[in-house]
N, C-alpha and C. Protein backbone atom coordinates (compact mmCIF):
# COMPACT_ATOMS: atom_id res chain seq x y z
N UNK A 1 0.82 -1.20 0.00
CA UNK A 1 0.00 0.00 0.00
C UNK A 1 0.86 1.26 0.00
N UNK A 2 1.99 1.14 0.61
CA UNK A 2 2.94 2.50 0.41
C UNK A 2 3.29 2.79 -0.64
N UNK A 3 3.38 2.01 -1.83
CA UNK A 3 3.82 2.21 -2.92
C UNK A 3 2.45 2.91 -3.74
N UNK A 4 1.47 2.80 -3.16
CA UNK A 4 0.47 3.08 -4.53
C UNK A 4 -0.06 1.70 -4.79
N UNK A 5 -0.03 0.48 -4.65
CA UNK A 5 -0.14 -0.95 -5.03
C UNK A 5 -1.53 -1.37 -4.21
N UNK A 6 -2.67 -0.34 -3.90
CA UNK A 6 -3.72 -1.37 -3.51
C UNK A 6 -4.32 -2.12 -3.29
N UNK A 7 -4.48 -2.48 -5.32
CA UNK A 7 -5.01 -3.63 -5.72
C UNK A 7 -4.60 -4.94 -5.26
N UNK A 8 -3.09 -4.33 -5.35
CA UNK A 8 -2.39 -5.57 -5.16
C UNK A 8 -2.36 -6.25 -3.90
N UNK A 9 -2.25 -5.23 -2.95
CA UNK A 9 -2.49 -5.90 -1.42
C UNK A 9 -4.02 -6.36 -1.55
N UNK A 10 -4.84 -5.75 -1.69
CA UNK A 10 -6.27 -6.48 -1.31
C UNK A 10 -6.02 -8.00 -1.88
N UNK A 11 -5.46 -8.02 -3.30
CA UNK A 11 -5.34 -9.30 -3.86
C UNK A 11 -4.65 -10.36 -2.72
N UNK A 12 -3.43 -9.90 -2.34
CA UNK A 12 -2.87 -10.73 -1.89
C UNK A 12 -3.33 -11.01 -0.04
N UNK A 13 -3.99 -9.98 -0.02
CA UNK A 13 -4.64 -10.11 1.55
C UNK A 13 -6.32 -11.30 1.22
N UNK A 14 -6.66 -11.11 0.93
CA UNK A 14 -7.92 -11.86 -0.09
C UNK A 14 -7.43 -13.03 -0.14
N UNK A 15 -6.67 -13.41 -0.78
CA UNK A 15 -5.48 -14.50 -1.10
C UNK A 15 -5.44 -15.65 0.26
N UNK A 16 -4.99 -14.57 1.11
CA UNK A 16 -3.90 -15.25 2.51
C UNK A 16 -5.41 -15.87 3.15
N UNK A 17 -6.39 -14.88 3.02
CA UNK A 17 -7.52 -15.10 4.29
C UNK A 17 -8.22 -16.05 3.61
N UNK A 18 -8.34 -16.54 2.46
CA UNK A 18 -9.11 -17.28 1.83
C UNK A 18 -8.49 -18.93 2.25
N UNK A 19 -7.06 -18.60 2.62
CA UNK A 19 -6.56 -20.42 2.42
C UNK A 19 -6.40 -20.15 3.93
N UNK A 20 -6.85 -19.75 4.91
CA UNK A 20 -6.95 -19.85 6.33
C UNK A 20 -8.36 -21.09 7.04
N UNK A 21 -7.84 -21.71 7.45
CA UNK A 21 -9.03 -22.76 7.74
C UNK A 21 -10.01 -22.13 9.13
N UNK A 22 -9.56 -20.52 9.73
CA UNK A 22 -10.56 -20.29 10.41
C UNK A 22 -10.32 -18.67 10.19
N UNK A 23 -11.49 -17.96 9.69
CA UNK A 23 -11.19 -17.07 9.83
C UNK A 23 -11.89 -15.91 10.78
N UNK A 24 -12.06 -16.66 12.07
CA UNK A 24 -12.53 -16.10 13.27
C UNK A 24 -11.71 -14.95 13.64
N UNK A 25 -11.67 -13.94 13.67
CA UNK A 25 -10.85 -13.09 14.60
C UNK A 25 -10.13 -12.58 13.75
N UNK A 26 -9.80 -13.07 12.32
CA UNK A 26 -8.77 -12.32 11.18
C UNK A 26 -8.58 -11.08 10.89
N UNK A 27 -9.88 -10.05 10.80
CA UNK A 27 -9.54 -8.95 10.36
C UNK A 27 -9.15 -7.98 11.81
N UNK A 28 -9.40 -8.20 13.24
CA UNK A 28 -9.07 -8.12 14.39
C UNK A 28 -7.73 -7.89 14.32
N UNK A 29 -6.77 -9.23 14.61
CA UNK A 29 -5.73 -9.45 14.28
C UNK A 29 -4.93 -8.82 13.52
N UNK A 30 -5.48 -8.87 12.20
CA UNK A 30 -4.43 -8.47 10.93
C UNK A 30 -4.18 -6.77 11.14
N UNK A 31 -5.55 -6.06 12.02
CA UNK A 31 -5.42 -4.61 12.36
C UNK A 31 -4.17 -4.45 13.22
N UNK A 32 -4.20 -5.14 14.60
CA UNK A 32 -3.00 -5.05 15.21
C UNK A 32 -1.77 -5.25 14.84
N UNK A 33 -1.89 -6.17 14.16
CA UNK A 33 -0.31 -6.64 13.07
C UNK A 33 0.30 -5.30 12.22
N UNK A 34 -0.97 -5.24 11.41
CA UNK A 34 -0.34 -4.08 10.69
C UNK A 34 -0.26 -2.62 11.67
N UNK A 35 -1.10 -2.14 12.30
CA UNK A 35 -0.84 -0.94 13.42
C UNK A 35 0.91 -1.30 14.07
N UNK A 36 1.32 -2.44 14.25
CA UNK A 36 2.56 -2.42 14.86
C UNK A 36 3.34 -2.05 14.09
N UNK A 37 3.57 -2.77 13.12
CA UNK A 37 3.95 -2.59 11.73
C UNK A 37 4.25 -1.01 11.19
N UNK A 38 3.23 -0.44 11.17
CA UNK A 38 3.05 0.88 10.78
C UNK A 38 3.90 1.99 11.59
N UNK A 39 3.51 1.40 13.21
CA UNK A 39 4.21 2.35 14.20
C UNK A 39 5.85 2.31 14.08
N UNK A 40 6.56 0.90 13.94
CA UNK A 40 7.85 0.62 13.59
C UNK A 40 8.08 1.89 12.08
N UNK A 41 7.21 1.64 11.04
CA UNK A 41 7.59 2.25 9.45
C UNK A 41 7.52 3.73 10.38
N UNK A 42 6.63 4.45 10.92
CA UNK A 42 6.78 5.91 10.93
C UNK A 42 8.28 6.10 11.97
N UNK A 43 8.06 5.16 13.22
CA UNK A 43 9.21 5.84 14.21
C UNK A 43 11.09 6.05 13.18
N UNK A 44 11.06 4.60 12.12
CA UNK A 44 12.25 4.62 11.73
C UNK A 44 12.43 5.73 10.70
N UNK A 45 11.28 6.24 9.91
CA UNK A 45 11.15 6.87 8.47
C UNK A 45 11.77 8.47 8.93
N UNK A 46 10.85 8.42 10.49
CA UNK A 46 11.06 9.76 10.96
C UNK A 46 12.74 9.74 11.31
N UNK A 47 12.90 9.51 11.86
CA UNK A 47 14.43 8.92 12.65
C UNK A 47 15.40 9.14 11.63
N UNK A 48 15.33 9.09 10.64
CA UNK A 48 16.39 8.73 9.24
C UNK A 48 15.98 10.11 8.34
N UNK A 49 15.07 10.98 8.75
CA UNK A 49 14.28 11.95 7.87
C UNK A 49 14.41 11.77 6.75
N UNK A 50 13.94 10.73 6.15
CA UNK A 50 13.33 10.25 4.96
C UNK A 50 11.90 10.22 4.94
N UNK A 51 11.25 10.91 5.24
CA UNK A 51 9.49 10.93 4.67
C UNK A 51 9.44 11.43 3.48
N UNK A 52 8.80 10.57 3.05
CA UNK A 52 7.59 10.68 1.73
C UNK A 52 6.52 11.00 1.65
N UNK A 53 6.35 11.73 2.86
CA UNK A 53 4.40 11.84 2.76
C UNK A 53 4.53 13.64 3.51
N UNK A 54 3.48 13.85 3.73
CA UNK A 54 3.38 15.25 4.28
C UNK A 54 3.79 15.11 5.58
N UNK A 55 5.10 15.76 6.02
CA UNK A 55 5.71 15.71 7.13
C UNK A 55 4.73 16.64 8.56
N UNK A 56 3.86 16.62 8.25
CA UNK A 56 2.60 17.65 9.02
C UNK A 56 1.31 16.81 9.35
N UNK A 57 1.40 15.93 9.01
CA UNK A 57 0.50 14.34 8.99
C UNK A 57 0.37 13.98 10.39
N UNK A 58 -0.54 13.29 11.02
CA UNK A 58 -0.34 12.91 12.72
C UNK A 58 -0.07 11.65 12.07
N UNK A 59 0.50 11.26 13.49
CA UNK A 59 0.62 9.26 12.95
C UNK A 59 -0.72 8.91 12.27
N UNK A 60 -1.96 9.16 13.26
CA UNK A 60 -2.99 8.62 13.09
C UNK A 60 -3.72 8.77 11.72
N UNK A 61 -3.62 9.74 11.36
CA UNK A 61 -3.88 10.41 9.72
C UNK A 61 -3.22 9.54 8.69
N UNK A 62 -1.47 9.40 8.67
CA UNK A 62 -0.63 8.75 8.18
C UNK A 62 -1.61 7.20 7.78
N UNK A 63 -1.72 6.42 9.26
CA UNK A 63 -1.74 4.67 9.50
C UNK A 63 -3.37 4.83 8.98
N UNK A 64 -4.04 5.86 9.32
CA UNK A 64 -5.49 5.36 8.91
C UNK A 64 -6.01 4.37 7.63
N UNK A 65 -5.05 4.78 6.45
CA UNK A 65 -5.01 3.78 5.20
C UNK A 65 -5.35 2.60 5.16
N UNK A 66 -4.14 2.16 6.24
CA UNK A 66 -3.72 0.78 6.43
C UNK A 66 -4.56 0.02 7.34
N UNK A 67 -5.14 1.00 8.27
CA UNK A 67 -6.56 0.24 8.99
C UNK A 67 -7.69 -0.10 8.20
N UNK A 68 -8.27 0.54 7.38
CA UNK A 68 -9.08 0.57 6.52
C UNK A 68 -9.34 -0.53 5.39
N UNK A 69 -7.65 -1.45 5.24
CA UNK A 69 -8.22 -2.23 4.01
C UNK A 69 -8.57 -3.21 5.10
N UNK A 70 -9.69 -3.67 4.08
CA UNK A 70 -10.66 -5.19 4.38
C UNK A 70 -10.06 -6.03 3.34
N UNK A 71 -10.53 -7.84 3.69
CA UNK A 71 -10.42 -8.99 2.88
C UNK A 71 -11.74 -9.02 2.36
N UNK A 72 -11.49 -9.83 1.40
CA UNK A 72 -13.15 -10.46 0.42
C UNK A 72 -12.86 -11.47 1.16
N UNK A 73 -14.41 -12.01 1.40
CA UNK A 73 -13.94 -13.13 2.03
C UNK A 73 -14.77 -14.38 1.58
């Protein structure tokens, strides 16, 4: 999704959750995964001042994206 590649994550998130033999609790989960995830990408991006995005952004503004995608399921 950082790249611009949407499609492609939904595809491949769609993908993962489809060959899961339970998918109780998945999109739960996969929020916290990626929120950790996300918090690691901003603390290091900032740290190295390499941002790519509007340096005026709150985290929460930033990660909202990434909360947002859903699986087909």
């Amino acid at each position: 999704m950082e790249n611009g590649e949407e499609e492609l994550a939904q595809s491949f998130l769609t993908a993962y959750a489809q060959g899961m033999k339970s998918k109780e609790g998945f999109t739960e989960r996969f929020r916290v995964h990626m929120l950790h995830q996300q918090v690691l990408n901003w603390g290091c991006t900032k740290a190295m001042k390499q941002v790519t995005w509007d340096d005026k952004l709150s985290f929460a503004a930033w990660a909202q994206k990434f909360m947002d995608i859903e699986y087909k399921q």
